[in-house]
C-alpha atoms as a PDB file:
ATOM      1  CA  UNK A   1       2.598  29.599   8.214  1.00  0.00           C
ATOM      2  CA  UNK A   2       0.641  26.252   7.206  1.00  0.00           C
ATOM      3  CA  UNK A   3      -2.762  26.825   7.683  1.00  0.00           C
ATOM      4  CA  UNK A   4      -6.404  25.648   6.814  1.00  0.00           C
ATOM      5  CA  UNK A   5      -9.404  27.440   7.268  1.00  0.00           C
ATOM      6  CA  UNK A   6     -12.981  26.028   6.811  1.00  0.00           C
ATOM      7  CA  UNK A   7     -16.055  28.542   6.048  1.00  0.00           C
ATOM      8  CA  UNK A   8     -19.451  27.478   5.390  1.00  0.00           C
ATOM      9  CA  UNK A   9     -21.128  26.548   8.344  1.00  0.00           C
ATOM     10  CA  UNK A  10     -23.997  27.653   9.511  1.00  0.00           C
ATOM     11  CA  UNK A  11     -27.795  27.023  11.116  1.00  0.00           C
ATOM     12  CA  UNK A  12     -30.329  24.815   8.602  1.00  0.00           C
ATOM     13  CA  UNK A  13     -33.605  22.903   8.616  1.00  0.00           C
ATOM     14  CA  UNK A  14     -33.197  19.388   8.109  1.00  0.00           C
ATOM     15  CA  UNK A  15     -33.319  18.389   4.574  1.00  0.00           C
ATOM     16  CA  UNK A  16     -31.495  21.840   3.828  1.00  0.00           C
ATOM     17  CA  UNK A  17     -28.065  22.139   2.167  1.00  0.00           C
ATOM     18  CA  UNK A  18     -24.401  23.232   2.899  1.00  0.00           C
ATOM     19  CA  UNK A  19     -21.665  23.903   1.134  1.00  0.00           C
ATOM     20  CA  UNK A  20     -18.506  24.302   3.332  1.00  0.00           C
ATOM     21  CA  UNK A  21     -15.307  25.134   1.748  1.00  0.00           C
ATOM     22  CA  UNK A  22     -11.159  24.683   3.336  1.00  0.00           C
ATOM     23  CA  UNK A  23      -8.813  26.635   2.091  1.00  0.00           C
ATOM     24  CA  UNK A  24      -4.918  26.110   2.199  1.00  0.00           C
ATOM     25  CA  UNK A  25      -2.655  28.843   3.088  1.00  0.00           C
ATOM     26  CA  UNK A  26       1.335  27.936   3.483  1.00  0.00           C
ATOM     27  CA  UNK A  27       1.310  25.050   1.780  1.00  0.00           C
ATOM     28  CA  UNK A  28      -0.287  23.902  -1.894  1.00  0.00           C
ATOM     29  CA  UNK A  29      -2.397  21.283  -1.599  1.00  0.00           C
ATOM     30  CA  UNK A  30      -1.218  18.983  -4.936  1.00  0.00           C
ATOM     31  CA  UNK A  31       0.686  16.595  -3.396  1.00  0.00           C
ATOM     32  CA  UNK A  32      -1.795  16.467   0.059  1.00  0.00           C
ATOM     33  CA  UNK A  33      -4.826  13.756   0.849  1.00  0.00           C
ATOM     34  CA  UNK A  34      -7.692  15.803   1.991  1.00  0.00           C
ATOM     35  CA  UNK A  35     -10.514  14.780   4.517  1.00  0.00           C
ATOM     36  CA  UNK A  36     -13.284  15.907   6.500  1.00  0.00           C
ATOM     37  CA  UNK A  37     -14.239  14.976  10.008  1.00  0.00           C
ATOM     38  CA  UNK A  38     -16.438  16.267  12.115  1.00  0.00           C
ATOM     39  CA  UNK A  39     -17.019  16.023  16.530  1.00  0.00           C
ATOM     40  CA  UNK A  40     -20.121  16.490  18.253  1.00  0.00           C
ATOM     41  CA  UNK A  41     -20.384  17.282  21.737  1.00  0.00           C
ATOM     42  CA  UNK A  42     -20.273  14.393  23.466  1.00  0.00           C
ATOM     43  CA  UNK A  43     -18.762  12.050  21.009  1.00  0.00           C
ATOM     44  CA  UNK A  44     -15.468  10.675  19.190  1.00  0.00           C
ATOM     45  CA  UNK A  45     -14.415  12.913  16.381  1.00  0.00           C
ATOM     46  CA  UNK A  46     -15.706  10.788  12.987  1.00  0.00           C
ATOM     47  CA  UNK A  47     -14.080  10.831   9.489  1.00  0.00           C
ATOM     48  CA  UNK A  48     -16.781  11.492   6.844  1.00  0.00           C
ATOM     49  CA  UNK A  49     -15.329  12.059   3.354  1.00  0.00           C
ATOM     50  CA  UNK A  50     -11.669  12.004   2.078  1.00  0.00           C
ATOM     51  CA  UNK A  51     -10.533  12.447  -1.355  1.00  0.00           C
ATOM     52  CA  UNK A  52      -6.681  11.704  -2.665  1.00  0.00           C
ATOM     53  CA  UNK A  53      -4.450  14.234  -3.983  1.00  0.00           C
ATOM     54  CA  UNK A  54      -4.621  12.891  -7.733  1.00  0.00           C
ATOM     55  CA  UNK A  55      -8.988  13.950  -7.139  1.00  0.00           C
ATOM     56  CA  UNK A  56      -9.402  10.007  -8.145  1.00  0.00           C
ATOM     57  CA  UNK A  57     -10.658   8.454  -5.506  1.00  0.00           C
ATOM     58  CA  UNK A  58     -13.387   9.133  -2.771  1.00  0.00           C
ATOM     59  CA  UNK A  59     -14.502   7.708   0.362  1.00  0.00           C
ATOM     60  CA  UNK A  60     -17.554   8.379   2.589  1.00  0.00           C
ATOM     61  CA  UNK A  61     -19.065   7.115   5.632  1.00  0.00           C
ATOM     62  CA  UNK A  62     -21.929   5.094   5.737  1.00  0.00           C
ATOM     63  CA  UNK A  63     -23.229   8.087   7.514  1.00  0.00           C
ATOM     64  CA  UNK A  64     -23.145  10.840   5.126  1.00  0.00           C
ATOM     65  CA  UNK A  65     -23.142   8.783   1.769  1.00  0.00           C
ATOM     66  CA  UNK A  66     -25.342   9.304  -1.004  1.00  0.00           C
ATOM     67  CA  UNK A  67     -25.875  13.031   0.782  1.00  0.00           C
ATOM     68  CA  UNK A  68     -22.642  14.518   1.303  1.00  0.00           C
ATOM     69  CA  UNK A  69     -20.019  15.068  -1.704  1.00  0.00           C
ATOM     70  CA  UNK A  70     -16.121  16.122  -1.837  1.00  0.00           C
ATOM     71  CA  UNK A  71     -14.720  17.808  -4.281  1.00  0.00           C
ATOM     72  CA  UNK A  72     -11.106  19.564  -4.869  1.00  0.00           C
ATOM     73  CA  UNK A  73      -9.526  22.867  -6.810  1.00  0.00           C
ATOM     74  CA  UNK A  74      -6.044  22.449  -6.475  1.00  0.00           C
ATOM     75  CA  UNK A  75      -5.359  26.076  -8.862  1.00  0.00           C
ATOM     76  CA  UNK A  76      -7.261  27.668  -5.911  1.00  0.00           C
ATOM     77  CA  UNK A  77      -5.931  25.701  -3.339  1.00  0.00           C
ATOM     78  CA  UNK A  78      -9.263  24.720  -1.618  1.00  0.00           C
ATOM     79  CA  UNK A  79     -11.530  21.581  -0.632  1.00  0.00           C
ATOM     80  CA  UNK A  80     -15.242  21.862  -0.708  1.00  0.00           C
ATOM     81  CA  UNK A  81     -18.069  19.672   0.967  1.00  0.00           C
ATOM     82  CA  UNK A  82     -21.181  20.030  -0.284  1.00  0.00           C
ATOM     83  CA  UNK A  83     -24.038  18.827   2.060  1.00  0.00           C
ATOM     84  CA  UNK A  84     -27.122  17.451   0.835  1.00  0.00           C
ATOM     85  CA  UNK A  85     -30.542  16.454   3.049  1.00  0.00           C
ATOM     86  CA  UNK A  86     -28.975  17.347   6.230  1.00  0.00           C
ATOM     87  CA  UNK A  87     -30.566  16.110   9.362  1.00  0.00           C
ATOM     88  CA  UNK A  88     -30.242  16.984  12.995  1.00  0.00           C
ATOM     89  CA  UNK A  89     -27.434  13.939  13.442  1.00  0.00           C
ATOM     90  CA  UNK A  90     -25.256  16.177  11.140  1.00  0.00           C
ATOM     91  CA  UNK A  91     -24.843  18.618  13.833  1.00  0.00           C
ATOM     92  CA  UNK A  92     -20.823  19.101  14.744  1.00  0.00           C
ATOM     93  CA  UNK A  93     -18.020  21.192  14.258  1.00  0.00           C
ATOM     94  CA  UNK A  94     -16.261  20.036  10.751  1.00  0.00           C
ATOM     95  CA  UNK A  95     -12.845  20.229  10.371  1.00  0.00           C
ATOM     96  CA  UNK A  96     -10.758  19.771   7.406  1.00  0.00           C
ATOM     97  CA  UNK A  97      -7.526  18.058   7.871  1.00  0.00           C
ATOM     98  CA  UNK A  98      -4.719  17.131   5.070  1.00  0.00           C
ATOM     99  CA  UNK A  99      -1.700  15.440   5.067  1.00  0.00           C
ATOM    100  CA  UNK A 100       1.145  14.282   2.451  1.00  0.00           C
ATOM    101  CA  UNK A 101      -0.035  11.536   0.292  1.00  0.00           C
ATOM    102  CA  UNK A 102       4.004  10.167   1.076  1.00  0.00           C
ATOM    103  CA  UNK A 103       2.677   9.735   4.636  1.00  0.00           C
ATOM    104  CA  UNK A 104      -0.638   7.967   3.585  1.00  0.00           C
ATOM    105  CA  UNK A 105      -0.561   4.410   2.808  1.00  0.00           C
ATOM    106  CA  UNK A 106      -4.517   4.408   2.574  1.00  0.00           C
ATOM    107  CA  UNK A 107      -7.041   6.818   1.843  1.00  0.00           C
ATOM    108  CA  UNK A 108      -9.779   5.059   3.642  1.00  0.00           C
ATOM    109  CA  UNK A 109      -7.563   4.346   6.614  1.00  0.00           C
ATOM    110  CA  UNK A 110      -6.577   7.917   7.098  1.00  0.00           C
ATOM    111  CA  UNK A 111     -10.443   9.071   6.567  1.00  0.00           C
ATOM    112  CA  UNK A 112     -11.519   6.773   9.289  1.00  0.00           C
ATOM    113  CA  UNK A 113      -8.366   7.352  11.875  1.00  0.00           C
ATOM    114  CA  UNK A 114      -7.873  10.971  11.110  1.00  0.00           C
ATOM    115  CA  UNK A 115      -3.744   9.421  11.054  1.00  0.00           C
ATOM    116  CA  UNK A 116      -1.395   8.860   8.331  1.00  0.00           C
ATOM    117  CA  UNK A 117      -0.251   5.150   8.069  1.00  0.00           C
ATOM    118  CA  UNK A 118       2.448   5.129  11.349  1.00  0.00           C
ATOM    119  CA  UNK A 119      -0.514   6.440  13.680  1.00  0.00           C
ATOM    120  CA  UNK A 120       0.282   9.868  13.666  1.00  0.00           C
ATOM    121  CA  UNK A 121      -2.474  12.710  13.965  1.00  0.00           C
ATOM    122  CA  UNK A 122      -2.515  14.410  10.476  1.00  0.00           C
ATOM    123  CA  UNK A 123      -0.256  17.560  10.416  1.00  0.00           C
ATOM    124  CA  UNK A 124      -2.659  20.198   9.196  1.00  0.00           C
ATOM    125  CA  UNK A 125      -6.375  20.581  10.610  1.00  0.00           C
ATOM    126  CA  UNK A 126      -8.287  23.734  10.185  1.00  0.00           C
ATOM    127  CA  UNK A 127      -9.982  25.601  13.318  1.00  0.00           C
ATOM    128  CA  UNK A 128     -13.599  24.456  12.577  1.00  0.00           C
ATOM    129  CA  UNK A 129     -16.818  25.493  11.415  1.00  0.00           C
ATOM    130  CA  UNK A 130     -19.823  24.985  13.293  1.00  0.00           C
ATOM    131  CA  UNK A 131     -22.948  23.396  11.455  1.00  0.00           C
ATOM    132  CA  UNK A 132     -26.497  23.217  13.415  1.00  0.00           C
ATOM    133  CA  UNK A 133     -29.559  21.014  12.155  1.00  0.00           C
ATOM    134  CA  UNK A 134     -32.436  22.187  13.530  1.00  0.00           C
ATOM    135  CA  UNK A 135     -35.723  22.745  13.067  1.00  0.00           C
END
């Protein structure tokens, strides 16, 4: 069974720190583009920070760069986001979400759609993690 599972999440004060982690189950992640989104009540769901299967290139939103970074272990399988100076307009569910770097034409594209390049929703997400910014 192909499946992703984020941990991490959790309350904070703003200008705390996060470090949520995906994990792959089903699948190995080599050959998959890896992103994080996140949806807060009320609003679209937004693609924050991708990284590409070869753990070359990056891409953040204006929102969370300089703050938030992505990083990758392929031998365990797993995707982390570490979360710097968080602030109450961080507060969502994040979801990590992969898909076959065959099906992605561009990185940036597929952070900011959450679709691989014919406009399909990527094919694995994770359930969610809940992270709260709140003083």
């Amino acid at each position: 069974q192909v499946q992703l599972v984020e941990s991490g999440g959790g309350f904070v004060q703003p200008g705390g720190s996060l470090r949520l982690s995906c994990v792959a189950s089903g699948f190995t992640l080599d050959y998959y583009e890896i992103g994080w989104f996140r949806q807060a009540p009320g609003k679209e769901r937004e693609g924050i920070s991708c990284i590409d299967y070869k753990n070359d290139n990056r891409y953040y939103s204006d929102s969370v760069k300089g703050r938030f970074t992505i990083s990758r272990d392929n031998a365990k399988n797993m995707v982390y986001l570490q979360m710097n100076d968080l602030k109450p307009e961080d507060t969502a569910v994040y979801y990590c979400a992969a898909e076959h770097t065959a099906l992605i034409i561009s990185m940036e594209s597929m952070c900011i759609t959450g679709k691989t390049g014919s406009q399909r929703d990527l094919s694995s997400w994770g359930q969610g993690t809940q992270v709260t910014v709140s003083s």
